[in-house]
C-alpha atoms as a PDB file:
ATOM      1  CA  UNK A   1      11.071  19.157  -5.540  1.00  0.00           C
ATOM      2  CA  UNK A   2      12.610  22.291  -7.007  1.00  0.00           C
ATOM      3  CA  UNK A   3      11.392  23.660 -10.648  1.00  0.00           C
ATOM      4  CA  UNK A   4      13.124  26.742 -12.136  1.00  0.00           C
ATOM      5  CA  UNK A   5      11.633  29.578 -10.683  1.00  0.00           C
ATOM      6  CA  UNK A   6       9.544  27.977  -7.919  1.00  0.00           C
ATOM      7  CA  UNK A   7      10.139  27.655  -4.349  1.00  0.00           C
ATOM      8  CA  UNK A   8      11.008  24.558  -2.923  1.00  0.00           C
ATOM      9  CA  UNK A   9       7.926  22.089  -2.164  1.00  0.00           C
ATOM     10  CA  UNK A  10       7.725  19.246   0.202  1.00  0.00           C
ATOM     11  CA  UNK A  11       6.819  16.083  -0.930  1.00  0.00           C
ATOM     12  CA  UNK A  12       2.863  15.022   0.186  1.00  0.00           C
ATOM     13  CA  UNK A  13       2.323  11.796   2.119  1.00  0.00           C
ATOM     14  CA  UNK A  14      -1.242  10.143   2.854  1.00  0.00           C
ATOM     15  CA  UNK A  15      -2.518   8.140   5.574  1.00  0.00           C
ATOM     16  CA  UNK A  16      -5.400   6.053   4.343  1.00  0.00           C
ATOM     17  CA  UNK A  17      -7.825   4.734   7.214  1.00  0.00           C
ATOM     18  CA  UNK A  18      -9.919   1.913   6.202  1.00  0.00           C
ATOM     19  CA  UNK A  19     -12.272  -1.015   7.267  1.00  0.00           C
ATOM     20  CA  UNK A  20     -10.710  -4.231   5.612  1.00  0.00           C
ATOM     21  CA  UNK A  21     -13.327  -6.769   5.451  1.00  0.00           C
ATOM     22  CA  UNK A  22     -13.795 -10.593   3.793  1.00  0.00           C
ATOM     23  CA  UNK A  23     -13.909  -8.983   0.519  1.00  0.00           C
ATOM     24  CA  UNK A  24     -10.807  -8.218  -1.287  1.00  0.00           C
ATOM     25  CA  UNK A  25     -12.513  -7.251  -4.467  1.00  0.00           C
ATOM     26  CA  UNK A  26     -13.836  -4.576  -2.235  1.00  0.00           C
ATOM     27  CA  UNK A  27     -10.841  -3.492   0.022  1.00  0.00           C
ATOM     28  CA  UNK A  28      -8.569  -3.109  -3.916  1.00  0.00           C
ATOM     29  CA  UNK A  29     -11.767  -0.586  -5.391  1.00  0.00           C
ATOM     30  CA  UNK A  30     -11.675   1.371  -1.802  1.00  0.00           C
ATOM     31  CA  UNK A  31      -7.444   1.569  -1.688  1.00  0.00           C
ATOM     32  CA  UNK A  32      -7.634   2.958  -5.407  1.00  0.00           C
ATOM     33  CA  UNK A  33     -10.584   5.385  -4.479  1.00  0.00           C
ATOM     34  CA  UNK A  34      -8.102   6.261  -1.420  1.00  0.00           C
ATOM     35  CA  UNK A  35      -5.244   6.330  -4.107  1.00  0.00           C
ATOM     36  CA  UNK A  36      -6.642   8.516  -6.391  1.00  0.00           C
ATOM     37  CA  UNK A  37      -8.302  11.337  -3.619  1.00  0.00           C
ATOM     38  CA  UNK A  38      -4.369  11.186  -2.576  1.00  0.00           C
ATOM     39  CA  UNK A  39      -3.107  11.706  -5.771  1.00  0.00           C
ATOM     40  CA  UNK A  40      -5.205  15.003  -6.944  1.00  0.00           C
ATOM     41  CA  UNK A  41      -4.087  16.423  -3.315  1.00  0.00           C
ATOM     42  CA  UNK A  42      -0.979  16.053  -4.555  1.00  0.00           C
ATOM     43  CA  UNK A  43       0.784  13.202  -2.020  1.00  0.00           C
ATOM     44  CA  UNK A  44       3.946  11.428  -3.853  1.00  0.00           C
ATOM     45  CA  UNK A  45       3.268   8.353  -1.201  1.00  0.00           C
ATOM     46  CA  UNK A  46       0.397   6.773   0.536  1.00  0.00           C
ATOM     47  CA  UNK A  47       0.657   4.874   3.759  1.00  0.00           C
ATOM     48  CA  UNK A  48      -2.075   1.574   4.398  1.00  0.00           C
ATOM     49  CA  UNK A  49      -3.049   0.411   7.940  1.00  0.00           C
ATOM     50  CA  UNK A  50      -2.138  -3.444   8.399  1.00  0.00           C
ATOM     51  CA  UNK A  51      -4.469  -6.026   6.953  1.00  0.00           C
ATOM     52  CA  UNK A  52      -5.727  -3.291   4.573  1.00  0.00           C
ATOM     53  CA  UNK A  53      -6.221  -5.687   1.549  1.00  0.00           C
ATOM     54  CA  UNK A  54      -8.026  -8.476   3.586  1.00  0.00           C
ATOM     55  CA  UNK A  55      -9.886  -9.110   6.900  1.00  0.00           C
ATOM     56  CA  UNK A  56     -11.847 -11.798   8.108  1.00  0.00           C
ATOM     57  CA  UNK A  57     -15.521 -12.386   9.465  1.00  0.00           C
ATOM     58  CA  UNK A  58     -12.975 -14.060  12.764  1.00  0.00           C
ATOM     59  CA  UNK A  59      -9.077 -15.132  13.180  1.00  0.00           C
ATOM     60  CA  UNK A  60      -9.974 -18.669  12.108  1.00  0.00           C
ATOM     61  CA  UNK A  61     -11.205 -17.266   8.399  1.00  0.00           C
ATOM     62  CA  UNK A  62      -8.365 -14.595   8.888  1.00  0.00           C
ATOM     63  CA  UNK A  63      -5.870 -17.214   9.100  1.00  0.00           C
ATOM     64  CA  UNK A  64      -7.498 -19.824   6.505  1.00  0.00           C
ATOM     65  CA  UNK A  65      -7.166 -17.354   3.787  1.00  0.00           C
ATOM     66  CA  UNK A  66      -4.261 -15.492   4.314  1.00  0.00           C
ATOM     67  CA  UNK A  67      -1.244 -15.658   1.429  1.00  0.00           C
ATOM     68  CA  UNK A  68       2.171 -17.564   2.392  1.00  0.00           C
ATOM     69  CA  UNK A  69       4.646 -14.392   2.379  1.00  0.00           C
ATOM     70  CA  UNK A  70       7.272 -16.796   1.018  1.00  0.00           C
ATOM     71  CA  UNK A  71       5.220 -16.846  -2.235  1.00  0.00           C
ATOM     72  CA  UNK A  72       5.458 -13.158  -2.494  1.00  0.00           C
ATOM     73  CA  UNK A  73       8.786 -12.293  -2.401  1.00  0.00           C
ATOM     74  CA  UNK A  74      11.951 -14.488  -2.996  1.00  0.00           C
ATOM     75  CA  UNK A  75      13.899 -14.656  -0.161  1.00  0.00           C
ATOM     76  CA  UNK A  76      17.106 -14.864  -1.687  1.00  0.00           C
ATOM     77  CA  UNK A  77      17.225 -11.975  -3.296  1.00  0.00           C
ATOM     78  CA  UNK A  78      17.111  -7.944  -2.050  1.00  0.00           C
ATOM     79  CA  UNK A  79      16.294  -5.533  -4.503  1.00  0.00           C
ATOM     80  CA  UNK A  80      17.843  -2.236  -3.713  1.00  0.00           C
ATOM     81  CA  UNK A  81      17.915   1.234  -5.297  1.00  0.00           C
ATOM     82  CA  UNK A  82      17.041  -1.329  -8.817  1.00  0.00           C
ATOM     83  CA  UNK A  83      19.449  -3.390  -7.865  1.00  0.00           C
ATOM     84  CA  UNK A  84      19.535  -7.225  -7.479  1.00  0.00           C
ATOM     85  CA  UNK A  85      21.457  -7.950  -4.588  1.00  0.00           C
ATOM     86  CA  UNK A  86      21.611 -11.837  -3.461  1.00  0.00           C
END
């Protein structure tokens, strides 16, 4: 971003590495501490590894709790640029 006056800065994208457990409750507080150490450094975006919000104690527990992805987003519609698109 350009302000009058200034040079030209690139935006500031984070990586967050973390250990996902069982605990959710736990995995949301250590993605916002991640958030926030991102934020004062100045990063417009912040990248999570896969299964950052949940991991289980093995694949069976894993697989017992995980959230049906149809129940997350509707499938029939595309949102785009704020835009509905069906």
């Amino acid at each position: 971003t350009k302000t009058a006056g200034t040079k030209a800065t690139k935006p500031i994208a984070a990586i967050a590495q973390l250990r996902s457990t069982s605990n959710k409750f736990q995995n949301l507080k250590d993605i916002a501490i991640c958030a926030r150490q991102a934020k004062a450094q100045g990063a417009v975006m912040l990248f999570l590894p896969e299964c950052f919000g949940f991991m289980g104690e093995s694949s069976e527990q894993t697989l017992q709790e995980a959230e049906d992805p149809s129940c997350l987003v509707d499938s029939a519609t595309v949102t785009t640029n704020h835009e509905a698109v069906t």
